[in-house]
PDB file of N, CA and C in Angstrom:
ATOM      1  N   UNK A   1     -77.257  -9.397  19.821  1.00  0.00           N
ATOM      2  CA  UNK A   1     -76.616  -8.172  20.291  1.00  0.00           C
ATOM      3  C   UNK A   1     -75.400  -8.556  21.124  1.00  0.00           C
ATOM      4  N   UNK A   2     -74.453  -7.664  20.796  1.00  0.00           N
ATOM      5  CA  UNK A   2     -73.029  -8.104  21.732  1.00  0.00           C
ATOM      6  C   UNK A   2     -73.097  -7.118  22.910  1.00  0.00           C
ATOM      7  N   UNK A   3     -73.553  -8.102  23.996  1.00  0.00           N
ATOM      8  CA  UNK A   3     -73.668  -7.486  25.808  1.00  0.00           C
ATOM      9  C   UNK A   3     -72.468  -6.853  26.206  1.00  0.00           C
ATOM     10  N   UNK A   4     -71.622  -7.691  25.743  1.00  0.00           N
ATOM     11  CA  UNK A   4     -69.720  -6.904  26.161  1.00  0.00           C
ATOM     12  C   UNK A   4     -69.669  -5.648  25.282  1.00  0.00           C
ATOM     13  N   UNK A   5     -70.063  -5.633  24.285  1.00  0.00           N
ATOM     14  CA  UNK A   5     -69.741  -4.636  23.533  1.00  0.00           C
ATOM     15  C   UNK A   5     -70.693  -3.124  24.120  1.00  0.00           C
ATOM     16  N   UNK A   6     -71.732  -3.630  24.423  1.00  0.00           N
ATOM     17  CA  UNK A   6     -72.871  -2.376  25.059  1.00  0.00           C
ATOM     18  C   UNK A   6     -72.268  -2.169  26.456  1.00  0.00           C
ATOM     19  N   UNK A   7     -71.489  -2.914  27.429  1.00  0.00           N
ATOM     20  CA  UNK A   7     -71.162  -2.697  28.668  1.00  0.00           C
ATOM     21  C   UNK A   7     -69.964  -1.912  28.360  1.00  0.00           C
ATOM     22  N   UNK A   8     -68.751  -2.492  27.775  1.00  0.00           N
ATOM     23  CA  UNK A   8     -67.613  -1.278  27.145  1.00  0.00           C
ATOM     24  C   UNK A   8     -68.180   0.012  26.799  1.00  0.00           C
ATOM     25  N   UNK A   9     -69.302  -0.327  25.855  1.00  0.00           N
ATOM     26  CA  UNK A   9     -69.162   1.221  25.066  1.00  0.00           C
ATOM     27  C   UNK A   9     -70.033   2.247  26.270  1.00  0.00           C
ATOM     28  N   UNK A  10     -70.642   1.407  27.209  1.00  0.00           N
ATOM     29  CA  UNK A  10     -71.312   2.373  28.125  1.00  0.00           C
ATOM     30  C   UNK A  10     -70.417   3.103  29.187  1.00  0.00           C
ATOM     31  N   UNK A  11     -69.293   1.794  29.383  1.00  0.00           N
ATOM     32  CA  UNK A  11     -67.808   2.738  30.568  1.00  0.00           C
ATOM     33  C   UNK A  11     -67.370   3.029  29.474  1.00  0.00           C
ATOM     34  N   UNK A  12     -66.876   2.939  28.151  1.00  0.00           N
ATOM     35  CA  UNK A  12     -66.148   3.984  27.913  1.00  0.00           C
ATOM     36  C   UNK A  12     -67.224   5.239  27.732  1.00  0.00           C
ATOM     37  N   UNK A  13     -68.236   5.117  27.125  1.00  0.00           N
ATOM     38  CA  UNK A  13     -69.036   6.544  27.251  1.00  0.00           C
ATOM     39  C   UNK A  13     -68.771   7.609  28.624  1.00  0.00           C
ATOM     40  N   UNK A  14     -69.223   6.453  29.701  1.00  0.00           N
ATOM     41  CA  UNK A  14     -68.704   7.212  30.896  1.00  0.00           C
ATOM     42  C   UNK A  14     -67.568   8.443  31.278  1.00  0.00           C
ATOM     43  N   UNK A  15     -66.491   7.417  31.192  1.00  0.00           N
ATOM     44  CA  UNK A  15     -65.311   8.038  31.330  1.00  0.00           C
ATOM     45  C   UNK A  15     -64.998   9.279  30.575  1.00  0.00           C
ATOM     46  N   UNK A  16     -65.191   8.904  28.766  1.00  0.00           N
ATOM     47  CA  UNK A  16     -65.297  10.187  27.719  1.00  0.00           C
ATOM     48  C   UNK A  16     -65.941  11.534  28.674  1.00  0.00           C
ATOM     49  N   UNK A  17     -66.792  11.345  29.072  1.00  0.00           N
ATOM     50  CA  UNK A  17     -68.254  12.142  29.670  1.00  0.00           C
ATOM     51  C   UNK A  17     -67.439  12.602  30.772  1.00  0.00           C
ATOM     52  N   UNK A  18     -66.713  11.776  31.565  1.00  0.00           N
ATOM     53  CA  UNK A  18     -65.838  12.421  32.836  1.00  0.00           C
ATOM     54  C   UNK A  18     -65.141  13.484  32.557  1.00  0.00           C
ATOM     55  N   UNK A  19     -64.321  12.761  31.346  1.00  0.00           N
ATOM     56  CA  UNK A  19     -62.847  14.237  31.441  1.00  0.00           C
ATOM     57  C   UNK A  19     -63.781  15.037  30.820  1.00  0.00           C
ATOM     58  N   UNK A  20     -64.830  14.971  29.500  1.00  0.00           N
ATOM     59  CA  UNK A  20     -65.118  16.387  29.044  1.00  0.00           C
ATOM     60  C   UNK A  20     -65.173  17.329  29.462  1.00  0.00           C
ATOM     61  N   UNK A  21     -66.349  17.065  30.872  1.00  0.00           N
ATOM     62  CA  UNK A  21     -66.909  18.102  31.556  1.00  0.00           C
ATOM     63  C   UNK A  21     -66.011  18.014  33.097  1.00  0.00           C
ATOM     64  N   UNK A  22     -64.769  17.520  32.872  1.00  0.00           N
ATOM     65  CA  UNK A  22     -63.830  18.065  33.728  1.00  0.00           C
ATOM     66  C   UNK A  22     -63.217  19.448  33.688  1.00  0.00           C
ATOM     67  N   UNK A  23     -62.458  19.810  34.333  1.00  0.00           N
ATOM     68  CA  UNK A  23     -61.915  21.242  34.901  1.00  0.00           C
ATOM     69  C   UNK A  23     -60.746  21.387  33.298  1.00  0.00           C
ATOM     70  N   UNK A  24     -60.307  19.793  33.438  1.00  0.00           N
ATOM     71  CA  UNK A  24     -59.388  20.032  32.313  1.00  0.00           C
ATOM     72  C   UNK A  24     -59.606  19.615  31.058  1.00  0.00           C
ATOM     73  N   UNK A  25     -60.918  19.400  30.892  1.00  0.00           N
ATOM     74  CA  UNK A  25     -61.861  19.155  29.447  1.00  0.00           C
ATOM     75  C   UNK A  25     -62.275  20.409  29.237  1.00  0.00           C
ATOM     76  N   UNK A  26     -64.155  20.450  28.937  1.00  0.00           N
ATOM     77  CA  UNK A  26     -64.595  21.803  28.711  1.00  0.00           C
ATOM     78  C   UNK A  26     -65.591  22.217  29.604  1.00  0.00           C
ATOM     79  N   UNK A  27     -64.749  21.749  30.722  1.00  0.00           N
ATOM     80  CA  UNK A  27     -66.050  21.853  31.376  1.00  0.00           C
ATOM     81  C   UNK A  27     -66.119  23.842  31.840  1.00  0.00           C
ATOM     82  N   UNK A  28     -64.878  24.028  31.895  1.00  0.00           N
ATOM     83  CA  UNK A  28     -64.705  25.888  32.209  1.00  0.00           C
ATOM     84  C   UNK A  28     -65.252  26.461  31.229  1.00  0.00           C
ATOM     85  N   UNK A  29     -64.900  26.337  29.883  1.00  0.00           N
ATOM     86  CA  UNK A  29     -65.757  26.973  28.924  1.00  0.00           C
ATOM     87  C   UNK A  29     -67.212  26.623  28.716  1.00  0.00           C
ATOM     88  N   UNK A  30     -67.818  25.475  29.308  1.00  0.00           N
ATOM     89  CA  UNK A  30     -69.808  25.328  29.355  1.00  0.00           C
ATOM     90  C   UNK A  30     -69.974  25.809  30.074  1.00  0.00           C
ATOM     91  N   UNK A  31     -69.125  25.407  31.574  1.00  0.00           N
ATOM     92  CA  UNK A  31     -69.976  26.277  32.623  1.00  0.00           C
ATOM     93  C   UNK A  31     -70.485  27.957  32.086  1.00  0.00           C
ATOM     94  N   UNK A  32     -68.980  28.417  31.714  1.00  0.00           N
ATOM     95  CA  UNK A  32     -69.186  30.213  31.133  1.00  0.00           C
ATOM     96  C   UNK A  32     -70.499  30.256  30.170  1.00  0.00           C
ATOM     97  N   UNK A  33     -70.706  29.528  29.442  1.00  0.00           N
ATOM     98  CA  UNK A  33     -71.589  29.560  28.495  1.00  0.00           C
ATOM     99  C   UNK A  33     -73.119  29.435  28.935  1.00  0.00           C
ATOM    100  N   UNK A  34     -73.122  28.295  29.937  1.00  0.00           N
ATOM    101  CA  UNK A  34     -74.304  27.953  30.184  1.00  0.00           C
ATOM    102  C   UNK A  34     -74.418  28.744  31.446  1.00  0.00           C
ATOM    103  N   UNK A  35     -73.802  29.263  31.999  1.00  0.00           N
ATOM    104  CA  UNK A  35     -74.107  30.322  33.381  1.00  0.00           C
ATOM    105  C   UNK A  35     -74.106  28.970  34.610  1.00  0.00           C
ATOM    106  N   UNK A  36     -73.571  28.180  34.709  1.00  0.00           N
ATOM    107  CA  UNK A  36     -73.719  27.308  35.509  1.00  0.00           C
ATOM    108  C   UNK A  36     -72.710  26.916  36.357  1.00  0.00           C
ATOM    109  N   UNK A  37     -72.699  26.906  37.892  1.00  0.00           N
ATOM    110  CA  UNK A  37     -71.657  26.429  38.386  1.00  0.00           C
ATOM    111  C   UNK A  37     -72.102  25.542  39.767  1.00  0.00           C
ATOM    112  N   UNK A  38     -71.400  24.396  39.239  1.00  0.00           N
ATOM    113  CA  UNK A  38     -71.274  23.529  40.538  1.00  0.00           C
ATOM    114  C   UNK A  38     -70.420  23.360  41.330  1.00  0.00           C
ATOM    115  N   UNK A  39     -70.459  23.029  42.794  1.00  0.00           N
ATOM    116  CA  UNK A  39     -69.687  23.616  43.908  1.00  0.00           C
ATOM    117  C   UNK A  39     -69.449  21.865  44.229  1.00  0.00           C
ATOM    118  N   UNK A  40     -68.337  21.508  44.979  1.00  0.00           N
ATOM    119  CA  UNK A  40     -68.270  20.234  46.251  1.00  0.00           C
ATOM    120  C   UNK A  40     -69.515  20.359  47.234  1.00  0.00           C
ATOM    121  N   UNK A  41     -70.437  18.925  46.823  1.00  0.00           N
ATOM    122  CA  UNK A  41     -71.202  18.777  47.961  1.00  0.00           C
ATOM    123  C   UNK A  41     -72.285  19.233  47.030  1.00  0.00           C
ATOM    124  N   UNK A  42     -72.665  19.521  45.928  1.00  0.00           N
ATOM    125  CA  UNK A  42     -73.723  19.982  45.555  1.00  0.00           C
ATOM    126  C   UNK A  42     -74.119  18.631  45.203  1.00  0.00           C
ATOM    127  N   UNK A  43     -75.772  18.368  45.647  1.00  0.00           N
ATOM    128  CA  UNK A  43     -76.392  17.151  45.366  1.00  0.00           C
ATOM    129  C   UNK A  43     -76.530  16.568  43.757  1.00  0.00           C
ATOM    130  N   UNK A  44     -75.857  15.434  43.310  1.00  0.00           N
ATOM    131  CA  UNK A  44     -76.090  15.200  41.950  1.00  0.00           C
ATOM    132  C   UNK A  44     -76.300  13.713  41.638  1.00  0.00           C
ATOM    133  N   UNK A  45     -76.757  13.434  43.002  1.00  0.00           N
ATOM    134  CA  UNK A  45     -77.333  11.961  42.986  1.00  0.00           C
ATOM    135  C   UNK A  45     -78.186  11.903  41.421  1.00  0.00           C
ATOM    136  N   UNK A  46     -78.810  13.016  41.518  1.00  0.00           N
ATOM    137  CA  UNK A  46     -80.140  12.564  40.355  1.00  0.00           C
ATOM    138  C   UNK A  46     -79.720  12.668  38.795  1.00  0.00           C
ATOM    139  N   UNK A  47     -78.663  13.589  39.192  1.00  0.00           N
ATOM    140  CA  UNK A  47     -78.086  13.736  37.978  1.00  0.00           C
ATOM    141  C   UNK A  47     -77.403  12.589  37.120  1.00  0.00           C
ATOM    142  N   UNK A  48     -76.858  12.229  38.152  1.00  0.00           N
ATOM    143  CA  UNK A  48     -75.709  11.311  37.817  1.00  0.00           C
ATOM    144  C   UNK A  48     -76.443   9.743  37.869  1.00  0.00           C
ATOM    145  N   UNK A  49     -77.340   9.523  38.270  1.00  0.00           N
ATOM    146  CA  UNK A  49     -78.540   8.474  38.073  1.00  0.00           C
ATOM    147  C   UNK A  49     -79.228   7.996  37.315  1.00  0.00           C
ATOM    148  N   UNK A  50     -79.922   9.352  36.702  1.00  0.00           N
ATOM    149  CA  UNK A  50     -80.276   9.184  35.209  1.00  0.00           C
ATOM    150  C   UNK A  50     -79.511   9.317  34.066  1.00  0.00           C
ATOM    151  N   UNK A  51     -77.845   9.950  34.211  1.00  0.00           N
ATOM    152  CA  UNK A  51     -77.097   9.432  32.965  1.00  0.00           C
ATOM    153  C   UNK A  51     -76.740   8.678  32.944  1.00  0.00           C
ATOM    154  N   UNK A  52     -76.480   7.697  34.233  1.00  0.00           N
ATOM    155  CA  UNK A  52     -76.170   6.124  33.971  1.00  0.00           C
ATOM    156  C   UNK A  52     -77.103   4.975  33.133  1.00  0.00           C
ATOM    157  N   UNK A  53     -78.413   5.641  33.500  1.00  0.00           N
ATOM    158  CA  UNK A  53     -79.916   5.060  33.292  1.00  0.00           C
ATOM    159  C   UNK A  53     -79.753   5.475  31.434  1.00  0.00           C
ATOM    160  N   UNK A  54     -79.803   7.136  31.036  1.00  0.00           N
ATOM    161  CA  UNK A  54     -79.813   7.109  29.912  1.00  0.00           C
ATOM    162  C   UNK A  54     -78.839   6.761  28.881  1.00  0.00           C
ATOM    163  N   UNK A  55     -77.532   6.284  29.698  1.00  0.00           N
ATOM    164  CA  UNK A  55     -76.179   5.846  28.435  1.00  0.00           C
ATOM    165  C   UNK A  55     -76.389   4.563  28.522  1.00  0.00           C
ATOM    166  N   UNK A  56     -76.786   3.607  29.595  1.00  0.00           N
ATOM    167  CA  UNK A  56     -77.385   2.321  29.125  1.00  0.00           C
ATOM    168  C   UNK A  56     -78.371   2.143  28.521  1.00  0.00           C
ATOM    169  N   UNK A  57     -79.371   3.044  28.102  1.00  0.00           N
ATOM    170  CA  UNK A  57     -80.434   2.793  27.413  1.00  0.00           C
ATOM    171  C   UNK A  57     -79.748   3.491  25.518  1.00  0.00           C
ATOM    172  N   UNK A  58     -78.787   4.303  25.973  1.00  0.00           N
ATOM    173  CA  UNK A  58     -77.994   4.702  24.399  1.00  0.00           C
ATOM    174  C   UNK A  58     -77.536   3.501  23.916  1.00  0.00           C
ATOM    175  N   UNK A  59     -76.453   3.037  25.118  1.00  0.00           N
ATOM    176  CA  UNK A  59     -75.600   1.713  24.599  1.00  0.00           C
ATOM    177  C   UNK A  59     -76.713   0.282  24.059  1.00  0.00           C
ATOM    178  N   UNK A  60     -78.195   0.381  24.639  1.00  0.00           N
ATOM    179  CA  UNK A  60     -78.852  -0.825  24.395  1.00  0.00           C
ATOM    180  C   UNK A  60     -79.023  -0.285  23.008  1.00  0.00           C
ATOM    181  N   UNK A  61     -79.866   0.672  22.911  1.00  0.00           N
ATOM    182  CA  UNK A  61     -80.042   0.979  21.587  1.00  0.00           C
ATOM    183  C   UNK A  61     -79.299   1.160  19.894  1.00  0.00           C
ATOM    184  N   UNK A  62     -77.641   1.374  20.596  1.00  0.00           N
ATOM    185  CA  UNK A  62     -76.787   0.974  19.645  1.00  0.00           C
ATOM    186  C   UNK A  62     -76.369  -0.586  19.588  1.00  0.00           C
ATOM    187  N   UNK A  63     -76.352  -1.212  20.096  1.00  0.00           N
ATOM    188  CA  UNK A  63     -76.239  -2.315  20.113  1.00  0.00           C
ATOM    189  C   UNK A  63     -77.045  -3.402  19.323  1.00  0.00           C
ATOM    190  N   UNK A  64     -78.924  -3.163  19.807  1.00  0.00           N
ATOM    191  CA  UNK A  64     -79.684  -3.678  19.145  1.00  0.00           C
ATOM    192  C   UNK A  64     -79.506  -3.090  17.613  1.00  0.00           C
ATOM    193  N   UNK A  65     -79.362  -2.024  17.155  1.00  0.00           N
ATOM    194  CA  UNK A  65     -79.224  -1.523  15.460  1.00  0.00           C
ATOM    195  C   UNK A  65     -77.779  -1.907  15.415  1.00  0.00           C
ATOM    196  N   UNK A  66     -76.724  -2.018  15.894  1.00  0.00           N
ATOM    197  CA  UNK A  66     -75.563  -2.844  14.982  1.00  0.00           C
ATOM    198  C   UNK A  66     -75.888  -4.378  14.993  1.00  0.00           C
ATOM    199  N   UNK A  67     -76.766  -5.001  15.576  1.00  0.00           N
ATOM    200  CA  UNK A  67     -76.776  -6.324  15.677  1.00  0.00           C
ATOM    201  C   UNK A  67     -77.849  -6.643  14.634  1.00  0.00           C
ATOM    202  N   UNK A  68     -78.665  -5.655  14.331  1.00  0.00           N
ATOM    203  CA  UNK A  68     -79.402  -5.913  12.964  1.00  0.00           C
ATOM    204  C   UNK A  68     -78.430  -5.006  11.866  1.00  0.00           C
ATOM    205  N   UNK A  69     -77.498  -4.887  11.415  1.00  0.00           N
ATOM    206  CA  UNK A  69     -77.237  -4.270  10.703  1.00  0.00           C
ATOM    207  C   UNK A  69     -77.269  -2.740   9.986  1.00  0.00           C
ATOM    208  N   UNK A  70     -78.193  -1.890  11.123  1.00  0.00           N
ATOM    209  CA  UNK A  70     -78.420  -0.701  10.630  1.00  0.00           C
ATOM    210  C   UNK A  70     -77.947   0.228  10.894  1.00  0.00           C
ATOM    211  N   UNK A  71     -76.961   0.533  10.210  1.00  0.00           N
ATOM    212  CA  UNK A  71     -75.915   1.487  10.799  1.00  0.00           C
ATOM    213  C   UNK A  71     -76.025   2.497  10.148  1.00  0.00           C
ATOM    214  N   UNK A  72     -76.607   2.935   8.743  1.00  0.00           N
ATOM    215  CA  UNK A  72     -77.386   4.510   8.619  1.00  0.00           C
ATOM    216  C   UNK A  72     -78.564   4.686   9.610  1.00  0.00           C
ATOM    217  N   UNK A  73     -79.283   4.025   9.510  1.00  0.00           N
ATOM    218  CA  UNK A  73     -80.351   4.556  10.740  1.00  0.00           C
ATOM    219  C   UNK A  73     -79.891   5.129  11.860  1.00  0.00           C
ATOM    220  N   UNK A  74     -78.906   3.807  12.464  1.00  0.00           N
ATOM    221  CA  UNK A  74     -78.397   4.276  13.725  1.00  0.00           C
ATOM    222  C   UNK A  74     -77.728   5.610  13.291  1.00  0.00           C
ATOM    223  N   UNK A  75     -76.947   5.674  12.645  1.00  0.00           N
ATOM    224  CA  UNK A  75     -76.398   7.252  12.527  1.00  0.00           C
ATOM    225  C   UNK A  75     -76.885   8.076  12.563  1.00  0.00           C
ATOM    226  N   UNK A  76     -78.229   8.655  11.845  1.00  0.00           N
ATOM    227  CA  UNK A  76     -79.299   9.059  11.412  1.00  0.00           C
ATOM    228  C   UNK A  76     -80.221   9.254  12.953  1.00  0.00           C
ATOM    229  N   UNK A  77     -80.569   8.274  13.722  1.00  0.00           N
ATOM    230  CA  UNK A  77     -81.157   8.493  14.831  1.00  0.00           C
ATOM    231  C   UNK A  77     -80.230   9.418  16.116  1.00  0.00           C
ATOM    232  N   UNK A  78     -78.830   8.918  15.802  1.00  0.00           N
ATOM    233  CA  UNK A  78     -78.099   9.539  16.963  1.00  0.00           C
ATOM    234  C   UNK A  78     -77.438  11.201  16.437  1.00  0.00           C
ATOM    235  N   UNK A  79     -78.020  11.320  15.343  1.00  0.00           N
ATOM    236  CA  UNK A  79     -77.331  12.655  15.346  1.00  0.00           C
ATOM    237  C   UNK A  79     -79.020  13.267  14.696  1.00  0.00           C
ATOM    238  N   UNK A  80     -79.954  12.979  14.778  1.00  0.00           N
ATOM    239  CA  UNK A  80     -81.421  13.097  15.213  1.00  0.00           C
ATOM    240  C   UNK A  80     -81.539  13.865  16.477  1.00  0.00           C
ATOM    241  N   UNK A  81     -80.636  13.150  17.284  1.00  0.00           N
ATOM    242  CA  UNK A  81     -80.834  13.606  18.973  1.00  0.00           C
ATOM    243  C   UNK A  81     -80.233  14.165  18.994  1.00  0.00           C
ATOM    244  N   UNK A  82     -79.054  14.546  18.565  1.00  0.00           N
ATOM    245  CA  UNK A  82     -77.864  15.329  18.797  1.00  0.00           C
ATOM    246  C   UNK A  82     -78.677  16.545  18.576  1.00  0.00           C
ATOM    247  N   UNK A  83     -79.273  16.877  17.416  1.00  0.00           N
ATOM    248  CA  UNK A  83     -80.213  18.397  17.186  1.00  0.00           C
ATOM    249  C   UNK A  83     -81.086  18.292  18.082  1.00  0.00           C
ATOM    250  N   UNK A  84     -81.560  17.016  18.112  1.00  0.00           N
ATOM    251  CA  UNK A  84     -82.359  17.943  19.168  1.00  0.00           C
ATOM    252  C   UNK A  84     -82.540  18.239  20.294  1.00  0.00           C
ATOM    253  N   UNK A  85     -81.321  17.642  20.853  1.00  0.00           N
ATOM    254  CA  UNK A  85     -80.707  18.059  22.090  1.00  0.00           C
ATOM    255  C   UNK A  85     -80.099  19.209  22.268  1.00  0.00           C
ATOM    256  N   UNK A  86     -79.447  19.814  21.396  1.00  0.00           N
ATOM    257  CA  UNK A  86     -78.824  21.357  20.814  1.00  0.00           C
ATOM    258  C   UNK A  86     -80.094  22.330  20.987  1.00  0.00           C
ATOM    259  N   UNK A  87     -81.126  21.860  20.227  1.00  0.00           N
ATOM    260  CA  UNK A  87     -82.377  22.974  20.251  1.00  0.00           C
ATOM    261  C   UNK A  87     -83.062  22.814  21.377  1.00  0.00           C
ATOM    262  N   UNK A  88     -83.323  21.908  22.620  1.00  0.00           N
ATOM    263  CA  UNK A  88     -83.791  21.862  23.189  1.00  0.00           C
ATOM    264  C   UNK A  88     -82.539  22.750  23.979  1.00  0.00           C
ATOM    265  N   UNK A  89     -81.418  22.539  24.136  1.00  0.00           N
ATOM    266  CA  UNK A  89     -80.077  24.067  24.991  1.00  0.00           C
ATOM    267  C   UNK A  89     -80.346  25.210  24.661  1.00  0.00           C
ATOM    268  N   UNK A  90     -80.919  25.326  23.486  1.00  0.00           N
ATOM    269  CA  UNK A  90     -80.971  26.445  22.541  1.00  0.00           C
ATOM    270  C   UNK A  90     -82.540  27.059  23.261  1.00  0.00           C
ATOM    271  N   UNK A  91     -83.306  26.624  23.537  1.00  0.00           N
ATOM    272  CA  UNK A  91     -84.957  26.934  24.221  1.00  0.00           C
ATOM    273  C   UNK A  91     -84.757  27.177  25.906  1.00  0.00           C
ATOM    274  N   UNK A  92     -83.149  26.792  26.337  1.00  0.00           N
ATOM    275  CA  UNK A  92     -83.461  26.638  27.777  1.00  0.00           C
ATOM    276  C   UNK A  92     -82.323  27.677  27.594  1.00  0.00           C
ATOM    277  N   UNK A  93     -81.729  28.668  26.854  1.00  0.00           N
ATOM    278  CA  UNK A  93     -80.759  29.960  26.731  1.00  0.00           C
ATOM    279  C   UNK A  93     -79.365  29.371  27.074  1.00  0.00           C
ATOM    280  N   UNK A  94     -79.206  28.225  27.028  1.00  0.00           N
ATOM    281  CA  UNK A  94     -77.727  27.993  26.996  1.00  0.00           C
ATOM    282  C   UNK A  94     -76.971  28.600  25.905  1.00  0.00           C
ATOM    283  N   UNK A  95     -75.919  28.910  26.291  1.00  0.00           N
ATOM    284  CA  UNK A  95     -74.906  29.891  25.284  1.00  0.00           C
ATOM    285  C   UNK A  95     -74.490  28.747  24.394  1.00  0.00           C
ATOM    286  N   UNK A  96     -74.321  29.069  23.241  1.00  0.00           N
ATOM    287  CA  UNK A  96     -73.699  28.551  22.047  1.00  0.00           C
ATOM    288  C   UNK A  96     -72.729  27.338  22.253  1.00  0.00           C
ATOM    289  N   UNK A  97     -71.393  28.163  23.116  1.00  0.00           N
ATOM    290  CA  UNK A  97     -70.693  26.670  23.736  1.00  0.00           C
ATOM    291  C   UNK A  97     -70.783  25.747  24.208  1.00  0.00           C
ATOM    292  N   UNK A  98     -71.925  26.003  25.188  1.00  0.00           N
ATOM    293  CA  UNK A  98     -72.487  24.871  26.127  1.00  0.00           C
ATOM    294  C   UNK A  98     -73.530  23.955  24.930  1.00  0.00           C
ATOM    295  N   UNK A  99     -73.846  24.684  24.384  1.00  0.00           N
ATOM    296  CA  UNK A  99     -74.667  23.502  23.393  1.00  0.00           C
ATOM    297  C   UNK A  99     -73.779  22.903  22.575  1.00  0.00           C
ATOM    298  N   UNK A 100     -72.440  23.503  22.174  1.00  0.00           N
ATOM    299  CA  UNK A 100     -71.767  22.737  21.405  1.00  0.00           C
ATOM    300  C   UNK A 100     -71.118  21.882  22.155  1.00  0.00           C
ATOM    301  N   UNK A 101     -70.758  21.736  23.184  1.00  0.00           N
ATOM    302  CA  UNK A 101     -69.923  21.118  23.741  1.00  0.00           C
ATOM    303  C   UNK A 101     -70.791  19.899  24.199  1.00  0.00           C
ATOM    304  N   UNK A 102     -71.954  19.956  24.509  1.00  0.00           N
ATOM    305  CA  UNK A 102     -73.434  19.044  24.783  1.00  0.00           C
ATOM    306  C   UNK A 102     -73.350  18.105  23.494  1.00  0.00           C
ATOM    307  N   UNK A 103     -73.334  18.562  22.488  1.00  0.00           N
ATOM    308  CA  UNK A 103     -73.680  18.062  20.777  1.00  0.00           C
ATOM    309  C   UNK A 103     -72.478  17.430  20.735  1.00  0.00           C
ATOM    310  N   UNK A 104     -71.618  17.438  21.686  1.00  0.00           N
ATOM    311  CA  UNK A 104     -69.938  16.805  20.883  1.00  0.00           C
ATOM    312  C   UNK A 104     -69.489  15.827  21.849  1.00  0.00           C
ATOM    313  N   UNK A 105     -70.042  16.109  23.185  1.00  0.00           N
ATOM    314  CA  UNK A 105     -70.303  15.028  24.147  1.00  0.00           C
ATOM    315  C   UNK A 105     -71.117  13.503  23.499  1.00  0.00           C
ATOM    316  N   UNK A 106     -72.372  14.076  22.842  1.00  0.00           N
ATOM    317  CA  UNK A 106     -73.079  13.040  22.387  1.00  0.00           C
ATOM    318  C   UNK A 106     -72.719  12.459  21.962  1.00  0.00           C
ATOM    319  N   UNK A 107     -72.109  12.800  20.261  1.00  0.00           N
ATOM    320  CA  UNK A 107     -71.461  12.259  19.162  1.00  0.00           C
ATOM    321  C   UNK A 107     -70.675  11.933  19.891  1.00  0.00           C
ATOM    322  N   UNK A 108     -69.760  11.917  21.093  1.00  0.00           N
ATOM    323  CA  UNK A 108     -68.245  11.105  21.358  1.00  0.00           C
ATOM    324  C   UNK A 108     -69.055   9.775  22.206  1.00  0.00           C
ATOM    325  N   UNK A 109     -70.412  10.120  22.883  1.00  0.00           N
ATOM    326  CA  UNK A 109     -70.617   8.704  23.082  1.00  0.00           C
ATOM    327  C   UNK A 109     -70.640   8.005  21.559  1.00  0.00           C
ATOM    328  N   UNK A 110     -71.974   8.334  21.644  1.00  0.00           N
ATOM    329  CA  UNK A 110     -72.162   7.317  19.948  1.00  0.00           C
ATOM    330  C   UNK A 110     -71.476   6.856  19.344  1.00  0.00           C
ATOM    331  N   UNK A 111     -70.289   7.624  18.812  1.00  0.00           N
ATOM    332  CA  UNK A 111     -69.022   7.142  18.402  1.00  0.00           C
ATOM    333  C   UNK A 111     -68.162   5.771  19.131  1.00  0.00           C
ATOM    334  N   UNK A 112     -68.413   6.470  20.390  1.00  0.00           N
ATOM    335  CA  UNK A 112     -67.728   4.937  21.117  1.00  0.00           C
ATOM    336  C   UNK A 112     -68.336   3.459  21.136  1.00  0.00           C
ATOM    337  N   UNK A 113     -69.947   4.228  21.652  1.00  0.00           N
ATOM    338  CA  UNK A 113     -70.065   2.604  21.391  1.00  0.00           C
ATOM    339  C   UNK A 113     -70.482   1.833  20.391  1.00  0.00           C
ATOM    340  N   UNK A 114     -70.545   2.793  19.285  1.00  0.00           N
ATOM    341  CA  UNK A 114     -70.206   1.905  17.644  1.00  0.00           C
ATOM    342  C   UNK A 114     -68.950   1.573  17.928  1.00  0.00           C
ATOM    343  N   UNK A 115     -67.751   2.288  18.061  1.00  0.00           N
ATOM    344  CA  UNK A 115     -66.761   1.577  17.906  1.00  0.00           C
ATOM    345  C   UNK A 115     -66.686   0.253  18.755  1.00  0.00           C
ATOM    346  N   UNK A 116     -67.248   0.061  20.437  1.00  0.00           N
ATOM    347  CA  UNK A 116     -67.051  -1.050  20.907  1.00  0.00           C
ATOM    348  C   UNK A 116     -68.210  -2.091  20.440  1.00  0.00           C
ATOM    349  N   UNK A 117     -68.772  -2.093  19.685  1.00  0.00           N
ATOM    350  CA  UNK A 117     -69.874  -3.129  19.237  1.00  0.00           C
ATOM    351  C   UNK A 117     -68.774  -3.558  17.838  1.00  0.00           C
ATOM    352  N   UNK A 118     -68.150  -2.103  17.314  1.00  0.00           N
ATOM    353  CA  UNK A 118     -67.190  -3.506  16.121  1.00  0.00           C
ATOM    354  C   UNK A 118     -66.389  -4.285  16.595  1.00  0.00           C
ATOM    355  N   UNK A 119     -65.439  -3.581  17.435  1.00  0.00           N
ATOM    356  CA  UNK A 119     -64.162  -4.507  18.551  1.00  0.00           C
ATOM    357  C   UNK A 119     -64.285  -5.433  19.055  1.00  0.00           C
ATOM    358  N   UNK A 120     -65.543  -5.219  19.841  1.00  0.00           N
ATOM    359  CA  UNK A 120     -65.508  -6.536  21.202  1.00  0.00           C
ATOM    360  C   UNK A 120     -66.172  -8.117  20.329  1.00  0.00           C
TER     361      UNK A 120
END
């Protein structure tokens, strides 16, 4: 497995993940969707803890399937989650946008760190 390649694709996942759900990404149109608004100072230690925790455990997992060669699976598994991460927005009444914008977040990780496992 290429370690540089899972550490890239996890900061670039990051960053992707920053601007999305920035002011000048989408993050105005999820909030509307999902009824959600966060203020300065609102606690997101936990939040922001476990997506570090779960995009290194994305990036391990793409990493180990490009390093064996399985790159339908891997596709296949990450857009697996992608639904069912959508239907699980979809059970908790998030509006349409906010799940799409959730589903397109994903795919832009995934995307990345396939792309940094071919590069690095």
């Amino acid at each position: 497995m290429d370690w540089l390649g899972v550490v890239v694709g996890v900061i670039a996942a990051f960053v992707a993940g920053w601007f999305w759900y920035s002011p000048k990404g989408f993050y105005p149109a999820w909030s509307a969707s999902a009824k959600v608004q966060h203020a300065p100072g609102d606690p997101m230690g936990a939040a922001f803890g476990s997506l570090v925790v779960g995009l290194v455990l994305y990036g391990l997992f793409v990493g180990v399937m490009m390093a064996r060669g399985l790159c339908g699976p891997l596709v296949l598994g990450i857009v697996a989650f992608i639904v069912m991460s959508y239907s699980n927005n979809a059970f908790k009444k998030l509006g349409p946008v906010s799940r799409l914008v959730d589903a397109g977040s994903w795919a832009v990780s995934g995307g990345l760190m396939i792309l940094a496992q071919r590069l690095i």
